[in-house]
N, C-alpha and C. Protein backbone atom coordinates (compact mmCIF):
# COMPACT_ATOMS: atom_id res chain seq x y z
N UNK A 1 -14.28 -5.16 21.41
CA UNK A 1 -14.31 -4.56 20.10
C UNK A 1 -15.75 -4.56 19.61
N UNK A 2 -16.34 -3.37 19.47
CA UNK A 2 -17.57 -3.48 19.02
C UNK A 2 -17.70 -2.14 17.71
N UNK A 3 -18.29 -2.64 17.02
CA UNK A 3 -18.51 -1.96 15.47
C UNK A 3 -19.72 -0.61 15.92
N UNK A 4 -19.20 0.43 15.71
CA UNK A 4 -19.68 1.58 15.52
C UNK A 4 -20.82 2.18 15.15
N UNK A 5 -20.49 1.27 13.90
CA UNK A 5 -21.15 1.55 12.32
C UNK A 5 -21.60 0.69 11.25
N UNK A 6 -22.85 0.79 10.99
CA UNK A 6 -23.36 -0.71 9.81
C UNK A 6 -22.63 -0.85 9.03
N UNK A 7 -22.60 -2.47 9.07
CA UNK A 7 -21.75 -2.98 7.51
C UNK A 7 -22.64 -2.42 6.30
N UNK A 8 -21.92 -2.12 5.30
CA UNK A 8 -22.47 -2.23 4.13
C UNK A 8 -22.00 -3.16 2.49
N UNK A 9 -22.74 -3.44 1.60
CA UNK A 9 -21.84 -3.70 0.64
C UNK A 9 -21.03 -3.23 -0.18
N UNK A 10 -21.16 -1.60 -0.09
CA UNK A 10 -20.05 -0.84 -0.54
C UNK A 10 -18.71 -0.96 0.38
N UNK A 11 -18.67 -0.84 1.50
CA UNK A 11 -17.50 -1.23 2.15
C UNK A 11 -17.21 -2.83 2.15
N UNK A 12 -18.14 -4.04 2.29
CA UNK A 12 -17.22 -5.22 1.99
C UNK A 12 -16.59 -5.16 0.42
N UNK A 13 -16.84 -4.98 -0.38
CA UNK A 13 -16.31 -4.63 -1.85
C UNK A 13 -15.08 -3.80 -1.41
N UNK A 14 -15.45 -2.36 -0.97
CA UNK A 14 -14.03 -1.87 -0.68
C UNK A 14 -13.12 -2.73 -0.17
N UNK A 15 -13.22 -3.54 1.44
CA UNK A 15 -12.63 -4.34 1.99
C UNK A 15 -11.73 -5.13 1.04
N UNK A 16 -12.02 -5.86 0.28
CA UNK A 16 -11.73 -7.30 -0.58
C UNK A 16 -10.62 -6.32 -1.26
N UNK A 17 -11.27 -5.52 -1.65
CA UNK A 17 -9.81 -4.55 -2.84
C UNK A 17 -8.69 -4.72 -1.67
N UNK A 18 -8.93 -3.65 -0.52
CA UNK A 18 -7.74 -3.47 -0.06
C UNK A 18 -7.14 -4.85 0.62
N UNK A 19 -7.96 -5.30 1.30
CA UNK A 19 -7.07 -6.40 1.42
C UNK A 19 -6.21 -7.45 1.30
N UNK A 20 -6.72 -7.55 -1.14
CA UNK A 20 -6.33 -8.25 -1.85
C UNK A 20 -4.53 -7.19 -1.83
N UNK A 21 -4.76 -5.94 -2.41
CA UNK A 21 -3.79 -5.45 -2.00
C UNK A 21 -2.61 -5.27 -0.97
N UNK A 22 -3.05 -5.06 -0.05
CA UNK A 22 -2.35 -4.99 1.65
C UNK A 22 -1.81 -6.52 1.49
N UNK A 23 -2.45 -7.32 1.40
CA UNK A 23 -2.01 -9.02 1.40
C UNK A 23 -0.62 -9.09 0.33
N UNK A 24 -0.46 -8.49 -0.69
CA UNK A 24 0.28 -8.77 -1.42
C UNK A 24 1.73 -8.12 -1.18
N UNK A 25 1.32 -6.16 -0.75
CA UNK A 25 2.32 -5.96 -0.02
C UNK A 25 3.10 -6.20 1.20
N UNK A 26 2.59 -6.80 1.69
CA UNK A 26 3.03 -7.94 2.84
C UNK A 26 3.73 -8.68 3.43
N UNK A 27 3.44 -9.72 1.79
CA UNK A 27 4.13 -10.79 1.25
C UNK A 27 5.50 -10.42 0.66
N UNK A 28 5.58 -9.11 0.27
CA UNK A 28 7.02 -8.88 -0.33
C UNK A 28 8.06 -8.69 0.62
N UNK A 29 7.12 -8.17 2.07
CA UNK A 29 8.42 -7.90 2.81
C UNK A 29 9.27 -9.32 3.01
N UNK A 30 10.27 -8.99 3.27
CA UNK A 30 10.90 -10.04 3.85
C UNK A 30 11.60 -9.99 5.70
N UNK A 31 11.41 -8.96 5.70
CA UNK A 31 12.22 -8.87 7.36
C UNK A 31 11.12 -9.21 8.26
N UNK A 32 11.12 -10.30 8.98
CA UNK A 32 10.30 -10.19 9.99
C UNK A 32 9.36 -9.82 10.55
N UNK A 33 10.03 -8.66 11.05
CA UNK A 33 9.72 -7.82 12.46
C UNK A 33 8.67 -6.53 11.55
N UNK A 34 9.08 -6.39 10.31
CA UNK A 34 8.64 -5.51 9.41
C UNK A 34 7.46 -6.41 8.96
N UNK A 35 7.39 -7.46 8.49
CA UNK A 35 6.26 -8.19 7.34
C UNK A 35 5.27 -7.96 8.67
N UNK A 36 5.66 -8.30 10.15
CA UNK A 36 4.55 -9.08 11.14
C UNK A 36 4.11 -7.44 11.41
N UNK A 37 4.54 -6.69 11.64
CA UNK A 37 4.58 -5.25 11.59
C UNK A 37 3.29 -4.40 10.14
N UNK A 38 3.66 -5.19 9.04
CA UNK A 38 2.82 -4.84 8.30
C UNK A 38 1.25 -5.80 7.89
N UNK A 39 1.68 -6.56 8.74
CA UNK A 39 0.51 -7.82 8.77
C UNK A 39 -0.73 -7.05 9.73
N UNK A 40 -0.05 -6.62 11.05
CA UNK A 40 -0.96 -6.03 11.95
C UNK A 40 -1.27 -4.69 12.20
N UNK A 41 -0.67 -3.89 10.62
CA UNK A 41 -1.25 -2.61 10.65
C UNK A 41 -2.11 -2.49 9.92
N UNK A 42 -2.34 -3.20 9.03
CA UNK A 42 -3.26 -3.35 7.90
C UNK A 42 -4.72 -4.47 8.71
N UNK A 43 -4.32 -5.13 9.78
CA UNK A 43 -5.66 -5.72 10.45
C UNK A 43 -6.21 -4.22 10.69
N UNK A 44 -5.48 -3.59 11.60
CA UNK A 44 -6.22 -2.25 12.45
C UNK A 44 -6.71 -1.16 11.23
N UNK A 45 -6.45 -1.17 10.05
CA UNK A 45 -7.03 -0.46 8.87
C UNK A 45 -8.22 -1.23 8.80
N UNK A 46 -8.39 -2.45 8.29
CA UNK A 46 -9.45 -3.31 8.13
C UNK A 46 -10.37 -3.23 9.06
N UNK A 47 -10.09 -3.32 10.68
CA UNK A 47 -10.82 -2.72 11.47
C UNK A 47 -11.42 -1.59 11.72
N UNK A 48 -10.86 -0.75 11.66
CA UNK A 48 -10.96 0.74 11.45
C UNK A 48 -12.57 0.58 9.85
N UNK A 49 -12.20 0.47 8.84
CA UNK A 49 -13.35 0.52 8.11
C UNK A 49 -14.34 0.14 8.56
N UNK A 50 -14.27 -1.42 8.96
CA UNK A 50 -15.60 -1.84 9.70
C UNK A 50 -15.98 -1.31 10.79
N UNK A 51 -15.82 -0.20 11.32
CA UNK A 51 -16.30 0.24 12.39
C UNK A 51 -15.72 -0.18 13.75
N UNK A 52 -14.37 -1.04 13.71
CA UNK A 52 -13.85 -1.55 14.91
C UNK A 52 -12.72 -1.03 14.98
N UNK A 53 -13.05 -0.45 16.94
CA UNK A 53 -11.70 0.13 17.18
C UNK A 53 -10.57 -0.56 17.57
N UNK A 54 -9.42 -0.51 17.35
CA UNK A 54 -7.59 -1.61 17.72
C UNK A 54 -7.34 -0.60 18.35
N UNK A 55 -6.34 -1.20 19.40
CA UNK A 55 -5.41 -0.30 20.31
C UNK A 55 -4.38 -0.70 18.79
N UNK A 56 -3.40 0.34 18.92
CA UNK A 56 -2.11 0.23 17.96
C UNK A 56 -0.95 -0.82 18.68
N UNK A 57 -0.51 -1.13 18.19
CA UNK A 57 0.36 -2.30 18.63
C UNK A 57 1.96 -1.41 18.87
N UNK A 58 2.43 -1.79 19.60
CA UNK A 58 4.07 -1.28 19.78
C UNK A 58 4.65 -2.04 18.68
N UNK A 59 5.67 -1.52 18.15
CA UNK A 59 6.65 -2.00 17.06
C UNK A 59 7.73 -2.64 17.88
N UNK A 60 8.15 -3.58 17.20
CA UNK A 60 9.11 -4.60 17.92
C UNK A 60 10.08 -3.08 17.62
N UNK A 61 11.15 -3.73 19.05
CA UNK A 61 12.50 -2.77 19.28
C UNK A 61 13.62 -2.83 18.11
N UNK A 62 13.71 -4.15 17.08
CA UNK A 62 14.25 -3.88 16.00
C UNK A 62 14.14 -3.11 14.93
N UNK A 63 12.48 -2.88 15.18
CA UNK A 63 11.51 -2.46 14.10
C UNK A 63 12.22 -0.82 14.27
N UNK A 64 13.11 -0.52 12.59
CA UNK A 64 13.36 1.24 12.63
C UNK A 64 12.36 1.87 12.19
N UNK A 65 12.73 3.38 12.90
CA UNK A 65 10.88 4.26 12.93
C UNK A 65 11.25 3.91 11.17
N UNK A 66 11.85 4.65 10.13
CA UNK A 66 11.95 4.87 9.17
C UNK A 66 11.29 3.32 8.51
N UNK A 67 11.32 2.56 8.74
CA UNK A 67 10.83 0.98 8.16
C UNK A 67 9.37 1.56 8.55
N UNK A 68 8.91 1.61 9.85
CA UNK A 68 7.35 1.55 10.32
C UNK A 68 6.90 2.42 9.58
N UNK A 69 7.47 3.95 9.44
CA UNK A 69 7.04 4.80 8.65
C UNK A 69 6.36 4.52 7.15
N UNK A 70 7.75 4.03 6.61
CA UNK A 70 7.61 3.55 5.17
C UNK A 70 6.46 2.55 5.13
N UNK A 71 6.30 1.63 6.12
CA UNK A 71 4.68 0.65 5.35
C UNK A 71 3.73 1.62 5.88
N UNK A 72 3.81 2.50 7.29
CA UNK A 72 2.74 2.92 7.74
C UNK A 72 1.87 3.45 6.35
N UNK A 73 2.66 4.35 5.71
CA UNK A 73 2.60 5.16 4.90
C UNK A 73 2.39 4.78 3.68
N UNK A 74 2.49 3.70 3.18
CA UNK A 74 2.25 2.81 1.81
C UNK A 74 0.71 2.11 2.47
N UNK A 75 0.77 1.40 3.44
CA UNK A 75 -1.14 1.17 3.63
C UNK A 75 -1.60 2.06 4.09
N UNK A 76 -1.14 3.25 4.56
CA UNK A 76 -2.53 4.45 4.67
C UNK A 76 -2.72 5.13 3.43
N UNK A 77 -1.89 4.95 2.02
CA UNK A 77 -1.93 5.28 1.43
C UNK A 77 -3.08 4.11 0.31
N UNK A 78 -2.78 2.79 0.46
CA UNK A 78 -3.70 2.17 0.00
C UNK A 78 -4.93 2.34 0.89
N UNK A 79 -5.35 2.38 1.86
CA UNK A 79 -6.32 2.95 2.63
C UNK A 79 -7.24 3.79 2.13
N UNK A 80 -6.49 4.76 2.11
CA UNK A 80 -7.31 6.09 1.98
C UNK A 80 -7.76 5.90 0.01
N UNK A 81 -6.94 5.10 -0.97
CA UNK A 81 -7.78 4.73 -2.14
C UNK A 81 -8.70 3.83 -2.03
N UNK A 82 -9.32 2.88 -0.96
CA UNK A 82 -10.65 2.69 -1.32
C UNK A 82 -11.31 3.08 0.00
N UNK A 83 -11.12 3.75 1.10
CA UNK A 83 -12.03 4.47 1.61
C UNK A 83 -11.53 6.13 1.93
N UNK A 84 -11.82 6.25 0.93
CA UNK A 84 -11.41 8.06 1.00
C UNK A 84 -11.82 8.65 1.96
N UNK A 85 -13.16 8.32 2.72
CA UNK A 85 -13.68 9.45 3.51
C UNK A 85 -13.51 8.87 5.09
N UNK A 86 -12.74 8.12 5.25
CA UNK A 86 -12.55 7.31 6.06
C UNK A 86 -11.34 8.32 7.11
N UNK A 87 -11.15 8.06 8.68
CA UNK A 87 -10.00 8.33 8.89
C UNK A 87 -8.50 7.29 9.30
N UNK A 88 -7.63 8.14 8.96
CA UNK A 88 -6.46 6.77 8.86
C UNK A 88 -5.67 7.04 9.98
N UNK A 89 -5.23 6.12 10.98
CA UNK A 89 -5.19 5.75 11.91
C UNK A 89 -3.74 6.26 12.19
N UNK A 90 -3.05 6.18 11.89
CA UNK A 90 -1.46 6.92 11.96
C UNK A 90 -1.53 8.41 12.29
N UNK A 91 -2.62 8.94 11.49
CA UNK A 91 -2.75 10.49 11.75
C UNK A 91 -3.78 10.73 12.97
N UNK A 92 -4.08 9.75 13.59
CA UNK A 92 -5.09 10.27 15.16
C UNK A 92 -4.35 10.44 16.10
N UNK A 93 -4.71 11.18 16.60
CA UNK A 93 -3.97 11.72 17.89
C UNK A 93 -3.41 10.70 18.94
């Protein structure tokens, strides 16, 4: 894993937002397979800003698309509010 792209302090500031965020939605899940699911999609966002590339992780076999969907889609959505110009990782090829 090697960073791309210079840190800056506009992105650790961004960072701290989303992560204070992402951390909290997280915590609400309660299923498992879903919380650990939303624990390690939101690392590969965090990565992704800093310039580090994640392979995507397989979703556990319990894990329904419609569940993965739904957080995918709630942290690319916190995502993309503090790095707008950023790309979000669900939508790459």
């Amino acid at each position: 894993m090697r960073s791309t792209e210079p840190f800056s302090a506009e992105v650790g500031v961004a960072l701290l937002g989303f992560n204070e965020e992402a951390v909290l939605y997280c915590q609400g899940i309660s299923a498992a397979d879903s919380h650990e699911y939303a624990m390690e999609y939101a690392r590969i966002l965090q990565g992704r800003a800093k310039g580090i590339e994640f392979e995507r992780t397989r979703p556990s076999v319990r894990l329904f698309e419609p569940d993965r969907n739904l957080i995918e889609g709630k942290l690319d959505k916190m995502y993309r509010k503090y790095f707008p110009t950023y790309r979000v990782p669900s939508k790459l090829p």
